[in-house]
N, C-alpha and C. Protein backbone atom coordinates (compact mmCIF):
# COMPACT_ATOMS: atom_id res chain seq x y z
N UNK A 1 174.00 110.27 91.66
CA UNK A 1 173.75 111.24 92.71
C UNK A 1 173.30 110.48 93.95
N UNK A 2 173.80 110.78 95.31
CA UNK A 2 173.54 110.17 96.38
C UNK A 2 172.38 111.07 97.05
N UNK A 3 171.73 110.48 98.27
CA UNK A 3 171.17 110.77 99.11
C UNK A 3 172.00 111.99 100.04
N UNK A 4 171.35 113.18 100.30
CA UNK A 4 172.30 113.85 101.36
C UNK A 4 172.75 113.02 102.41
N UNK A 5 171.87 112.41 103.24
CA UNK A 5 171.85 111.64 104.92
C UNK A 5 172.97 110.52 104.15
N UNK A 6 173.24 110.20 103.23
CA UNK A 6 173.64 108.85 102.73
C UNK A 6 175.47 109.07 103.67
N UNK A 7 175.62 107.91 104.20
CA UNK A 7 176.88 108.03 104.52
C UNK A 7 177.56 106.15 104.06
N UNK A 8 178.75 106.14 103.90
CA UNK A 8 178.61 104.92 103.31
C UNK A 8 179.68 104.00 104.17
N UNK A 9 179.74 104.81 105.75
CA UNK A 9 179.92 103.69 106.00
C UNK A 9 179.06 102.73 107.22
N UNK A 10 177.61 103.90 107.05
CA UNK A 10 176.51 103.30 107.66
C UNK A 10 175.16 103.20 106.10
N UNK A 11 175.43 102.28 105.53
CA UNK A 11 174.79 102.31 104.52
C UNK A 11 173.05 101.90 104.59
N UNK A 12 172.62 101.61 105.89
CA UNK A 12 171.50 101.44 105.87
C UNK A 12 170.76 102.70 107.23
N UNK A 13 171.70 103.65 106.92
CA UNK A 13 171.30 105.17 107.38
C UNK A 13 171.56 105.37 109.47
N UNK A 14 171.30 106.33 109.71
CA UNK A 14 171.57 106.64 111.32
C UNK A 14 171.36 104.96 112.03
N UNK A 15 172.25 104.36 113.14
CA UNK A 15 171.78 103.58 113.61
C UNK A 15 171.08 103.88 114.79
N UNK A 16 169.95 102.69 114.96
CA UNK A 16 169.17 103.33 116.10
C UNK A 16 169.58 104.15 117.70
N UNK A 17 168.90 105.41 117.66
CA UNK A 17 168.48 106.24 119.31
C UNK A 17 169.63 107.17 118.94
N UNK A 18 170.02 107.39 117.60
CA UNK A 18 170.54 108.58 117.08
C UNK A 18 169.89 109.39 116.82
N UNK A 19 169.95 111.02 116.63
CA UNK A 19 168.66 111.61 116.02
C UNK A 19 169.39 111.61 114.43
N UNK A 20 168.44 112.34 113.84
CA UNK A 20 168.40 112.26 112.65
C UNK A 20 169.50 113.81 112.16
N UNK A 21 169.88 114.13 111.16
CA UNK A 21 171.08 115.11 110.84
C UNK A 21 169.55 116.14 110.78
N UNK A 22 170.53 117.27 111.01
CA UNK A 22 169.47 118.46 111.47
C UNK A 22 168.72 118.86 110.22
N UNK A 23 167.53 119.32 110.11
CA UNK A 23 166.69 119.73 108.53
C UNK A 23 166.09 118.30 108.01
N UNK A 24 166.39 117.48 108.56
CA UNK A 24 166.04 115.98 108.31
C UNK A 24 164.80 115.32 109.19
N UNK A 25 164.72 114.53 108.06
CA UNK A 25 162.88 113.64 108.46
C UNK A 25 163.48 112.70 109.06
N UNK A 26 162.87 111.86 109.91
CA UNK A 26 163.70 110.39 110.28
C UNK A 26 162.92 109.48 109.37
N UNK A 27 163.23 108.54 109.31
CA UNK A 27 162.45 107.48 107.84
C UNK A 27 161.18 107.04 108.24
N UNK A 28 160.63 106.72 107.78
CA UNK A 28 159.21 106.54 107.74
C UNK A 28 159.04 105.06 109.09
N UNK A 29 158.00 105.17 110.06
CA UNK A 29 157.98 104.22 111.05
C UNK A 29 158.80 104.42 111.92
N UNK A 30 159.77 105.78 111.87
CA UNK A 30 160.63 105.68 113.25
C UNK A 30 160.51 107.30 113.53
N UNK A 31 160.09 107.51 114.73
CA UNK A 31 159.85 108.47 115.67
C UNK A 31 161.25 109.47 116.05
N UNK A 32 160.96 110.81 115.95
CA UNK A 32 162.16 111.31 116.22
C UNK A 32 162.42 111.35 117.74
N UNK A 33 163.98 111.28 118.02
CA UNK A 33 164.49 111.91 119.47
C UNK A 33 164.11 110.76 120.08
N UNK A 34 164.20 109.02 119.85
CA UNK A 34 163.52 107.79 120.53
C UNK A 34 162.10 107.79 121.11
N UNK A 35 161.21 108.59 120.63
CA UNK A 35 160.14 108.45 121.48
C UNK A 35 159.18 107.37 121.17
N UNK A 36 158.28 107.28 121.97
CA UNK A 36 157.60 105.81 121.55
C UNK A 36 156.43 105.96 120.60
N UNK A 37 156.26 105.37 119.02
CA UNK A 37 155.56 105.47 118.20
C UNK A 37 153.83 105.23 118.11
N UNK A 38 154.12 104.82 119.22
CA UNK A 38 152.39 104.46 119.87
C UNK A 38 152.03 104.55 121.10
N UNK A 39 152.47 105.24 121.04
CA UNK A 39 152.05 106.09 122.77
C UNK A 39 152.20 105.36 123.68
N UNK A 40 153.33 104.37 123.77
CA UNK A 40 152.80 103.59 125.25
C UNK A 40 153.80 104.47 126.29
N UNK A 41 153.23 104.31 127.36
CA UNK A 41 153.77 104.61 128.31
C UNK A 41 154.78 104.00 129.21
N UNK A 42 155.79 104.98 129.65
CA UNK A 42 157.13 105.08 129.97
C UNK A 42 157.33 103.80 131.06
N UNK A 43 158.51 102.79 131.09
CA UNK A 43 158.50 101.88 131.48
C UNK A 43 158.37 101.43 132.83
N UNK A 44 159.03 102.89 133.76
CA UNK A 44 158.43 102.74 135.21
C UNK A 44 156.75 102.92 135.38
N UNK A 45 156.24 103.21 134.79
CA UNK A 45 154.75 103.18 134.98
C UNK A 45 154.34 101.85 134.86
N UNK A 46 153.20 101.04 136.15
CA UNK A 46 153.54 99.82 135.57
C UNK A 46 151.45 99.98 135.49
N UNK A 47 151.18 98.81 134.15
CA UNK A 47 149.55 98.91 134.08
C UNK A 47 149.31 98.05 133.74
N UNK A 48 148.07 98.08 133.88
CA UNK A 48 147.33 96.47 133.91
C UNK A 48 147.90 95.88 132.17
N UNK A 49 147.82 94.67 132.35
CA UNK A 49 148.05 93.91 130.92
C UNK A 49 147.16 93.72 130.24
N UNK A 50 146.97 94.34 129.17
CA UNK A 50 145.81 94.17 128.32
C UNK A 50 144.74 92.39 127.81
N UNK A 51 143.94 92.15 128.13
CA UNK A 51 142.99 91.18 128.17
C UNK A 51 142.82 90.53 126.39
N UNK A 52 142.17 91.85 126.13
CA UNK A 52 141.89 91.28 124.56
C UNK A 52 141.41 92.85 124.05
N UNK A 53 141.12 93.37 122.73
CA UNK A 53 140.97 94.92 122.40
C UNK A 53 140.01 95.26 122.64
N UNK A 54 139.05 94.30 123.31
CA UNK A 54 138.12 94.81 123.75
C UNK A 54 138.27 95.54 125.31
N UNK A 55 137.31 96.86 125.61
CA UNK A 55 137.29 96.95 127.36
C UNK A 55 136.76 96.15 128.26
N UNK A 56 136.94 96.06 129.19
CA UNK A 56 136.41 95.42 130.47
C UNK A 56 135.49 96.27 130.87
N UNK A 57 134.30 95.19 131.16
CA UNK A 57 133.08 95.74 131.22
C UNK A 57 133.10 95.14 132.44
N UNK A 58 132.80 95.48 133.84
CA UNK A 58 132.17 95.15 135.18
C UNK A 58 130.66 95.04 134.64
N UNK A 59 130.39 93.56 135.37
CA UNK A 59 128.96 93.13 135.07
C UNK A 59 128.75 92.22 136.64
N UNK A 60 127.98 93.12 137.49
CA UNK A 60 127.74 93.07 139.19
C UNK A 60 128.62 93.58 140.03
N UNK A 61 128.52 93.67 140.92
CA UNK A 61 128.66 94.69 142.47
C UNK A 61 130.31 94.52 142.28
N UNK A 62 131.16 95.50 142.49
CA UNK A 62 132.44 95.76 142.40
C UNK A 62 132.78 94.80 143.58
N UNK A 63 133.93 94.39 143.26
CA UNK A 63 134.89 93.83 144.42
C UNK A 63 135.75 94.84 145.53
N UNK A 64 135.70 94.42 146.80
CA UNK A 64 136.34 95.66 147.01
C UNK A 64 138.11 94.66 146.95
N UNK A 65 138.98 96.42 147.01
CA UNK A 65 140.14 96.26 146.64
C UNK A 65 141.12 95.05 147.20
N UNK A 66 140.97 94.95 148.42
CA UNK A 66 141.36 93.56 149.62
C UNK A 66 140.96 92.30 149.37
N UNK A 67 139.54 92.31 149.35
CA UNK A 67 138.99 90.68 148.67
C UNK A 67 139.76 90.74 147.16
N UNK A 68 139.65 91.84 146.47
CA UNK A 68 140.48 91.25 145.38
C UNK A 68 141.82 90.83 145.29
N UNK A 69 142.66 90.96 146.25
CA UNK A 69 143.81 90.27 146.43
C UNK A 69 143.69 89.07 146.87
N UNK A 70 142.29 88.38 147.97
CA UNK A 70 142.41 88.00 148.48
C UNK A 70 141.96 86.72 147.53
N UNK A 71 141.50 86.86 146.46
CA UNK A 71 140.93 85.98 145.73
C UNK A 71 141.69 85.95 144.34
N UNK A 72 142.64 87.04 144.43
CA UNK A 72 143.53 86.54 143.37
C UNK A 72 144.81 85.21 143.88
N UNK A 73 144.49 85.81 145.28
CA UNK A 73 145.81 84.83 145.72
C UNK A 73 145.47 83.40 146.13
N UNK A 74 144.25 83.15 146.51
CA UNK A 74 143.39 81.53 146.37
C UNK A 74 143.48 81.33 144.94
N UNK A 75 143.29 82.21 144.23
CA UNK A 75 142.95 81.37 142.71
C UNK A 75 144.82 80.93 142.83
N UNK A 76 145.98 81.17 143.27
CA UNK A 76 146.96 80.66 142.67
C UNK A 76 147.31 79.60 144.01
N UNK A 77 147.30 80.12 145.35
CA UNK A 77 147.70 79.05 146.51
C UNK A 77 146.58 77.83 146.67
N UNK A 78 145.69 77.75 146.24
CA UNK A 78 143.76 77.17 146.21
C UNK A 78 144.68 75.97 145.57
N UNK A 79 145.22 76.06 144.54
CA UNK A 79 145.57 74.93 143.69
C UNK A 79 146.77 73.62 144.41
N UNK A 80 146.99 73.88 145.72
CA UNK A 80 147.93 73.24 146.39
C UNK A 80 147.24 72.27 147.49
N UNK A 81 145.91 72.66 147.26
CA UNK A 81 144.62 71.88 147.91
C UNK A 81 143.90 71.91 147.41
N UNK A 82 143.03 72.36 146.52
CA UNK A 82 141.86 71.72 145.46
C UNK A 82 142.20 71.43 144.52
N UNK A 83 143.77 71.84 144.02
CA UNK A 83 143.97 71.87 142.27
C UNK A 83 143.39 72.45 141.66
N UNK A 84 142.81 72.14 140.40
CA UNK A 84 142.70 73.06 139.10
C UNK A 84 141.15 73.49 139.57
N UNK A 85 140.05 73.07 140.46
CA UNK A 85 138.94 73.74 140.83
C UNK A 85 138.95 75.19 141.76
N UNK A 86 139.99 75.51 142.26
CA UNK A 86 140.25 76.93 142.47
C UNK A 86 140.64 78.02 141.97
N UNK A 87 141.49 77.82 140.79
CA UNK A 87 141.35 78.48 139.78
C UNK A 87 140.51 78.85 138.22
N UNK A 88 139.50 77.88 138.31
CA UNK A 88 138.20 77.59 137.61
C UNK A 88 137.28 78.53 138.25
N UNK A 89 136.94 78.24 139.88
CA UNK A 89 136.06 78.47 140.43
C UNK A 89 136.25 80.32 140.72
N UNK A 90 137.40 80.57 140.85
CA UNK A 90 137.90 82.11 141.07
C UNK A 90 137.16 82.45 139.67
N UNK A 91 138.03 81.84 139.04
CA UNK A 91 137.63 82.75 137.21
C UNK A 91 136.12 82.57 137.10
N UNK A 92 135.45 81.85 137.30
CA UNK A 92 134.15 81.79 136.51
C UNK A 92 133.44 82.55 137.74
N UNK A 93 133.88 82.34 138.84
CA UNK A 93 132.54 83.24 139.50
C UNK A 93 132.92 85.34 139.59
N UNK A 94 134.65 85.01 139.34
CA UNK A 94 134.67 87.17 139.63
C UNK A 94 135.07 87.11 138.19
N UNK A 95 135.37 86.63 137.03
CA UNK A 95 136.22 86.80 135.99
C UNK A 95 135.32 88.37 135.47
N UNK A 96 134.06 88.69 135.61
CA UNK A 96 133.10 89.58 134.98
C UNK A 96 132.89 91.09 135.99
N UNK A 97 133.81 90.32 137.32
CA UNK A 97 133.28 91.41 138.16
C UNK A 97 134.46 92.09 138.65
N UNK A 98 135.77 91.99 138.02
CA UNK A 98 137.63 92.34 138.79
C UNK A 98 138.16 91.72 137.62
N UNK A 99 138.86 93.17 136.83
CA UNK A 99 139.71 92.78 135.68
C UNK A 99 140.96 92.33 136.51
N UNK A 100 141.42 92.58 138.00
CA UNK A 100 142.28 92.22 138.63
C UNK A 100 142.06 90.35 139.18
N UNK A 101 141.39 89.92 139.45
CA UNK A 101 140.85 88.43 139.57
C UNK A 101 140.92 87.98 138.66
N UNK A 102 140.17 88.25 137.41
CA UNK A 102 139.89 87.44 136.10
C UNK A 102 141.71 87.41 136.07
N UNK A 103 142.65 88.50 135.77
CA UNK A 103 143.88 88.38 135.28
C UNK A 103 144.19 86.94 135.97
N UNK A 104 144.45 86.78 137.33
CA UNK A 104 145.51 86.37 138.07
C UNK A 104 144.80 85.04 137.88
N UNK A 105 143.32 84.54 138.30
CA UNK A 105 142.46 83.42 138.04
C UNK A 105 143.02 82.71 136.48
N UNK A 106 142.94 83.54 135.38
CA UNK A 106 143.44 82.97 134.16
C UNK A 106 144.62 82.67 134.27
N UNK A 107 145.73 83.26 134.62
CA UNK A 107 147.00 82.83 134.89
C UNK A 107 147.46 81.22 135.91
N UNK A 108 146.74 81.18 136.66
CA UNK A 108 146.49 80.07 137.20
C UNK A 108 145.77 78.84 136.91
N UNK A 109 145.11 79.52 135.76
CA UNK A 109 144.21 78.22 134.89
C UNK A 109 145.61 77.80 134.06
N UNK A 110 146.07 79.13 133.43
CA UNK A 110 147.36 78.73 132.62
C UNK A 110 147.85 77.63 133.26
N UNK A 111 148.60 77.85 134.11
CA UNK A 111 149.66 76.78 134.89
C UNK A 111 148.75 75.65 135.05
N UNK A 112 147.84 75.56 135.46
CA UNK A 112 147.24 73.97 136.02
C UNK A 112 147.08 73.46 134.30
N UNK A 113 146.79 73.83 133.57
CA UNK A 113 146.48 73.23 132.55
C UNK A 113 147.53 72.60 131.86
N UNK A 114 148.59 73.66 131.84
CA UNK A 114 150.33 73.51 131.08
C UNK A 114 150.79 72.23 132.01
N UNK A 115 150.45 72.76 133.25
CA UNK A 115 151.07 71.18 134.46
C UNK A 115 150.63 69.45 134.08
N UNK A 116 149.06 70.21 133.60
CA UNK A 116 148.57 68.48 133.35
C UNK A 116 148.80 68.28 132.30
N UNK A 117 149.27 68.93 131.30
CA UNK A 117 149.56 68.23 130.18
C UNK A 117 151.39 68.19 129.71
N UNK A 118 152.29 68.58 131.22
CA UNK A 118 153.80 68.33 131.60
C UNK A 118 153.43 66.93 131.52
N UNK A 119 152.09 66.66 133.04
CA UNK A 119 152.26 65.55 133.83
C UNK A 119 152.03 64.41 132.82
N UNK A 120 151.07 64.52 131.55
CA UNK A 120 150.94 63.48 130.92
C UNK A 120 152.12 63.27 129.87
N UNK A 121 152.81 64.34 129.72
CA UNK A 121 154.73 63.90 129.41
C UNK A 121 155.17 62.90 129.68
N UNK A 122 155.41 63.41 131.12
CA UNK A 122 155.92 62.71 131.86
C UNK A 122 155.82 61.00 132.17
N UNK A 123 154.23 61.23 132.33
CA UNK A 123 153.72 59.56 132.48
C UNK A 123 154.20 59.02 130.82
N UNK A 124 154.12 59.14 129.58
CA UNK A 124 154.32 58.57 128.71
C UNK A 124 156.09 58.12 128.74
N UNK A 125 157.16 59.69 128.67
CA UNK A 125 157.80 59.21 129.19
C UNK A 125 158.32 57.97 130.39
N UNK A 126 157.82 57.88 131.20
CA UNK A 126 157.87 56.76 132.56
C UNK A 126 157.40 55.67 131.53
N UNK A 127 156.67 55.36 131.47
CA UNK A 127 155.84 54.29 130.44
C UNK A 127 157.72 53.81 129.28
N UNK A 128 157.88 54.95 128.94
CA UNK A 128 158.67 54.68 127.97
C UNK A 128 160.02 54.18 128.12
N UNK A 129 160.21 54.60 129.30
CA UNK A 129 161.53 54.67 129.94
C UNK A 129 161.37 53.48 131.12
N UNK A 130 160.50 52.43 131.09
CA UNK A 130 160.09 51.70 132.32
C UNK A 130 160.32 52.50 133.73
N UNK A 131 159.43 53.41 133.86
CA UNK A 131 159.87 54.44 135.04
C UNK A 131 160.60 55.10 135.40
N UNK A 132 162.00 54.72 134.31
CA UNK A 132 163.09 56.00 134.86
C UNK A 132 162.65 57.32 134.60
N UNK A 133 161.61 57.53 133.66
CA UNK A 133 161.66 59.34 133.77
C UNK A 133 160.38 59.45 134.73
N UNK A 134 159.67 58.65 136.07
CA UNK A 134 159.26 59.16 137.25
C UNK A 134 160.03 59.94 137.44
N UNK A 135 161.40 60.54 137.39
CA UNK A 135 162.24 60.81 138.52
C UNK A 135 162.20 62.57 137.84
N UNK A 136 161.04 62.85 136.77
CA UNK A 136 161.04 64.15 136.00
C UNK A 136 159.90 64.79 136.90
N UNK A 137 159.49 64.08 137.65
CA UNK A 137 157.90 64.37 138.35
C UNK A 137 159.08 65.28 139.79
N UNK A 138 159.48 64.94 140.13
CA UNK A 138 160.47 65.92 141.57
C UNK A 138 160.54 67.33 141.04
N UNK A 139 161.41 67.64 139.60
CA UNK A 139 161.37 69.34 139.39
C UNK A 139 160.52 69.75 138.82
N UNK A 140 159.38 69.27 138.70
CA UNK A 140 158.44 69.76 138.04
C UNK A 140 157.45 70.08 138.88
N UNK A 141 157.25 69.22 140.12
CA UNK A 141 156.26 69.54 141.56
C UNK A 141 156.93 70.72 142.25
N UNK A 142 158.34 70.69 141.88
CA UNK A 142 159.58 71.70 143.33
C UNK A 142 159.22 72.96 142.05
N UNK A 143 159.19 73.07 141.52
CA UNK A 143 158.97 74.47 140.11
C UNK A 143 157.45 75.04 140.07
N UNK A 144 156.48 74.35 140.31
CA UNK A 144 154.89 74.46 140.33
C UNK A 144 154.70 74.58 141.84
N UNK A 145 155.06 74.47 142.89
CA UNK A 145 155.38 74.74 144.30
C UNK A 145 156.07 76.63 144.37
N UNK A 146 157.00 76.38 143.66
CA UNK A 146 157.69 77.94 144.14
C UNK A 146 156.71 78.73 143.39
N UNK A 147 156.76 78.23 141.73
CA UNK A 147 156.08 79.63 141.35
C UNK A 147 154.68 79.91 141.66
N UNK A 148 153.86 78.81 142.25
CA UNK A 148 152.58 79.06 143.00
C UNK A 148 152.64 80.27 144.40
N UNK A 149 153.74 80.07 145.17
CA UNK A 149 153.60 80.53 145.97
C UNK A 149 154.32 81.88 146.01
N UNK A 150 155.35 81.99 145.08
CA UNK A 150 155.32 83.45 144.50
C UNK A 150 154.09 84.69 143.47
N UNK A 151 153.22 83.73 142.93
CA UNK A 151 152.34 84.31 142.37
C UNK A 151 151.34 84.83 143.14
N UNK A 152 151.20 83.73 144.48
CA UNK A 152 150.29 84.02 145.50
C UNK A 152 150.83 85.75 146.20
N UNK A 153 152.03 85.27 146.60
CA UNK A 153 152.55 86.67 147.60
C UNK A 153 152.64 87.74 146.57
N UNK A 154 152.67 87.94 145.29
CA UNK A 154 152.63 88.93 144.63
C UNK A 154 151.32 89.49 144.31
N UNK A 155 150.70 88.29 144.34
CA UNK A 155 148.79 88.55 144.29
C UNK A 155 148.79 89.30 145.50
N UNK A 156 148.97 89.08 146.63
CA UNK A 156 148.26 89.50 147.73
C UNK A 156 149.05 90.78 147.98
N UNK A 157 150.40 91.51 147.08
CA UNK A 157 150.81 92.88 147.52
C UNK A 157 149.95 93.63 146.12
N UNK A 158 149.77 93.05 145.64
CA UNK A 158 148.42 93.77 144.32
C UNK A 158 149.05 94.10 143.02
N UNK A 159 149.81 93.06 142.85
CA UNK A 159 151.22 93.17 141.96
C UNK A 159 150.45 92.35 140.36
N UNK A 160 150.54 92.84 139.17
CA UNK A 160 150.23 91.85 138.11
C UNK A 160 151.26 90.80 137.84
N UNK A 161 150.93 89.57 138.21
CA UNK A 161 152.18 88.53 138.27
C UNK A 161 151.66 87.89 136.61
N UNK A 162 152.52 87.22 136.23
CA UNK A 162 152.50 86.30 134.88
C UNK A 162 153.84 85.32 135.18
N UNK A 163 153.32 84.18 135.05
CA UNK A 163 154.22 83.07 134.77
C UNK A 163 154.91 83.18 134.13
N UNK A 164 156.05 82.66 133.99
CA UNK A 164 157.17 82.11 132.66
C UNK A 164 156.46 81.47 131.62
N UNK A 165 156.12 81.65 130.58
CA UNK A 165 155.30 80.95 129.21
C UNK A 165 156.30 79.87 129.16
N UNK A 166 156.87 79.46 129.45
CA UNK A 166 157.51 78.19 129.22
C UNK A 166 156.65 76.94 130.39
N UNK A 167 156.39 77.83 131.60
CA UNK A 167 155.82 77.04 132.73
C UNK A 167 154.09 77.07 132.59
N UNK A 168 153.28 78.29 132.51
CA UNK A 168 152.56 78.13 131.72
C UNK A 168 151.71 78.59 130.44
N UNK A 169 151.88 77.94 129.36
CA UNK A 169 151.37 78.20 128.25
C UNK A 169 149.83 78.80 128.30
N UNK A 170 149.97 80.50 127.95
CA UNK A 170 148.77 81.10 127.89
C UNK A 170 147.46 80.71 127.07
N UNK A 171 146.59 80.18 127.59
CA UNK A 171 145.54 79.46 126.82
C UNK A 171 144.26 80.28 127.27
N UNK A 172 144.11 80.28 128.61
CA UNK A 172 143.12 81.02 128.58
C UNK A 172 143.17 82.51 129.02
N UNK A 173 142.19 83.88 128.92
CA UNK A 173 142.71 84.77 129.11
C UNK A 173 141.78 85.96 129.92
């Protein structure tokens, strides 16, 4: 005896964003009519990126909305003249006071950190290669140049930017 829904020449049942045959359950873990099984919300809505399961707790005087762009976008352009102490210095002094700062500040720790440990690639490579792979240090400065200064102008329209995880590896958060 078969399954009613059983059809055999979809043997592992409706394929997905079909509904289910009418009088019918959809299988266990899948939501009828495609809707989303955990409530997230619809993809043009855009919201902050979640931190960790814990909430964000503001701990001192709110930022107002402007300085917080204005200091999300030093924590990522800061690094093209102080390096990795402007994105340290962003995070550790608002990281408690602008879930919008802490984001963009950590993201920029990302990259400086992922960069210095490209750059020490690189130098081993060079070492290895009697200097021919110096010549890996050009797209790697011209790549840490653009996406700095795209993270910046997206900081400063109040946009949640995130690097390419390939460029930098999320470490801190």
């Amino acid at each position: 005896m078969t399954d009613p829904g059983w059809n055999p020449q979809q043997p592992y049942g409706n394929p997905y964003g079909q509904q289910p045959p009418y009088g019918q359950q959809p299988p266990y873990g899948q939501s009828p009519y495609g809707q989303s099984p955990y409530g997230q919300p619809p993809y043009a809505q855009p919201t902050p990126p979640p931190f960790s399961q814990q909430p964000f707790v503001q701990a001192g005087p709110p930022v107002n909305p402007s300085e917080e762009r204005t200091y999300a976008m030093v924590a990522h352009l800061g690094q093209l003249v102080v390096g990795f102490f402007a994105p340290l210095l962003t995070y550790l002094l608002y990281k408690d006071r602008s879930q919008y700062i802490r984001w963009h500040s950590a993201q920029a720790l990302n990259l400086s950190i992922t960069s210095f440990l490209y750059v020490m690639a690189v130098m081993f490579v060079s070492v290895v290669t009697f200097g021919l792979g110096f010549l890996l240090f050009i797209p790697l400065a011209v790549l840490e140049v653009v996406f700095l200064v795209m993270a910046g102008v997206a900081a400063n329209r109040g946009e949640w930017y995130r690097y390419p995880q390939w460029l930098a590896i999320p470490m801190v958060s």
